[in-house]
C-alpha atoms as a PDB file:
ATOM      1  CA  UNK A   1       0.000   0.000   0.000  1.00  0.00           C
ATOM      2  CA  UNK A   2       2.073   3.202  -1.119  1.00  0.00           C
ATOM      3  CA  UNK A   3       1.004   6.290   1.369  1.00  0.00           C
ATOM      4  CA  UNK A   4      -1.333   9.031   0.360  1.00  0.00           C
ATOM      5  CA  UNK A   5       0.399  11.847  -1.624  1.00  0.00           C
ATOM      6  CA  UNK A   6       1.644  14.440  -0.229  1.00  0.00           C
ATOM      7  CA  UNK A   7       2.155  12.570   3.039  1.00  0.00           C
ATOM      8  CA  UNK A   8       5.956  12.145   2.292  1.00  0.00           C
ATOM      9  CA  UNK A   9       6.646  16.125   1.581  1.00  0.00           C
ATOM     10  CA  UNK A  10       4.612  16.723   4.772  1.00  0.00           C
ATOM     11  CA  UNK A  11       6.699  14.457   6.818  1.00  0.00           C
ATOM     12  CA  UNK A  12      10.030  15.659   5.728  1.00  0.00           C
ATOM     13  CA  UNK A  13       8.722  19.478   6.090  1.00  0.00           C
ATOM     14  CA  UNK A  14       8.721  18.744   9.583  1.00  0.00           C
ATOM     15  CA  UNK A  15      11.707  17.378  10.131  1.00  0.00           C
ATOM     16  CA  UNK A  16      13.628  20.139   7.828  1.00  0.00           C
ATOM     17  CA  UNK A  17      11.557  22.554  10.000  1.00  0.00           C
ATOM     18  CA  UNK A  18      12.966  20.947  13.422  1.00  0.00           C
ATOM     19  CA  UNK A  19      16.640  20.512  11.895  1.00  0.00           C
ATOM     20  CA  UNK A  20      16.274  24.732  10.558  1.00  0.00           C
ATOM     21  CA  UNK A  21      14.922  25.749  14.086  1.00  0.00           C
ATOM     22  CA  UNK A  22      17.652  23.529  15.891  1.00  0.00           C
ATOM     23  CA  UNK A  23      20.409  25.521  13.907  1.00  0.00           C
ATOM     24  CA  UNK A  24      19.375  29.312  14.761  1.00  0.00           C
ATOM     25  CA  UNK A  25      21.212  29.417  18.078  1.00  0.00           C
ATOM     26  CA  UNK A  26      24.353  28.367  15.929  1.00  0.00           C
ATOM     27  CA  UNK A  27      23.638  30.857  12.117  1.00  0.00           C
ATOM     28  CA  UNK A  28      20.202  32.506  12.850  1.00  0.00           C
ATOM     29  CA  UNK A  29      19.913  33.750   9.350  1.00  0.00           C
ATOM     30  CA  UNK A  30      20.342  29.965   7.968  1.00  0.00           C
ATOM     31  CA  UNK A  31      18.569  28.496  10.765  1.00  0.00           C
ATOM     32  CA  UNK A  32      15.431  30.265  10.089  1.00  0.00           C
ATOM     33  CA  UNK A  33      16.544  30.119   5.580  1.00  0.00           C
ATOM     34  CA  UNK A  34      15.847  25.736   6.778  1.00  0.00           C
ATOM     35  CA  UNK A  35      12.879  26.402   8.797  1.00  0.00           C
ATOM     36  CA  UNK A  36      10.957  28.400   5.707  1.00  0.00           C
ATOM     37  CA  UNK A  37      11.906  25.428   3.200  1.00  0.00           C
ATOM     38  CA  UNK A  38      10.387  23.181   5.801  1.00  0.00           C
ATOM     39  CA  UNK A  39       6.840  25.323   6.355  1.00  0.00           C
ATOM     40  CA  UNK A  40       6.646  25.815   2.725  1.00  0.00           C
ATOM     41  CA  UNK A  41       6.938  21.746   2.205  1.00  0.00           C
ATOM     42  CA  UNK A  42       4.557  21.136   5.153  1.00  0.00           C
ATOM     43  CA  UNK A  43       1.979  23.107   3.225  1.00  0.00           C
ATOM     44  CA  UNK A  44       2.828  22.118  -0.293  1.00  0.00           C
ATOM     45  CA  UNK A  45       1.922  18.322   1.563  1.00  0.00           C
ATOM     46  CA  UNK A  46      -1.196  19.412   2.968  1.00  0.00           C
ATOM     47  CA  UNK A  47      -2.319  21.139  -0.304  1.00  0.00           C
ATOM     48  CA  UNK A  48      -2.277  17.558  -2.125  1.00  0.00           C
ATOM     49  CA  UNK A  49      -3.421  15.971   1.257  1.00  0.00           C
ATOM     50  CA  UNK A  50      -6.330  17.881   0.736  1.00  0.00           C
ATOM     51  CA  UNK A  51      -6.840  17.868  -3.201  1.00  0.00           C
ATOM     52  CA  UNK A  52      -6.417  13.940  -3.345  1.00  0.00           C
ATOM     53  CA  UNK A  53      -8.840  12.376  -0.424  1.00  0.00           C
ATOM     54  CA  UNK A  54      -8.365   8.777   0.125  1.00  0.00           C
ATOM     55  CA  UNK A  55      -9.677   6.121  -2.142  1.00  0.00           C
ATOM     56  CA  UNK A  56     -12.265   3.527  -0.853  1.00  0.00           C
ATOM     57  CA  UNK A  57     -11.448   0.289  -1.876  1.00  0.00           C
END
């Protein structure tokens, strides 16, 4: 069973949001650069979350 799309861009969004806000005590400017990238995939996910509701089988 291969996972709904977007679910994959979603998940890694979060964790390239966790790894950008775990850098700004070291390079604010690129810590928070990582954190955007990672919002912008968490919502790209949840856009085709949305758009593509599950199949019933």
């Amino acid at each position: 069973m291969l996972p709904r799309e977007g679910l994959i861009p979603a998940v890694l969004g979060t964790a390239v949001t966790a790894a950008g806000l775990a850098l700004r005590n070291t390079n604010p400017v690129v810590g928070w650069g990582i954190a955007g990238f990672g919002l912008a995939h968490i919502v790209l996910g949840a856009i085709d979350l949305l758009e593509h509701p599950p199949e019933e089988f």
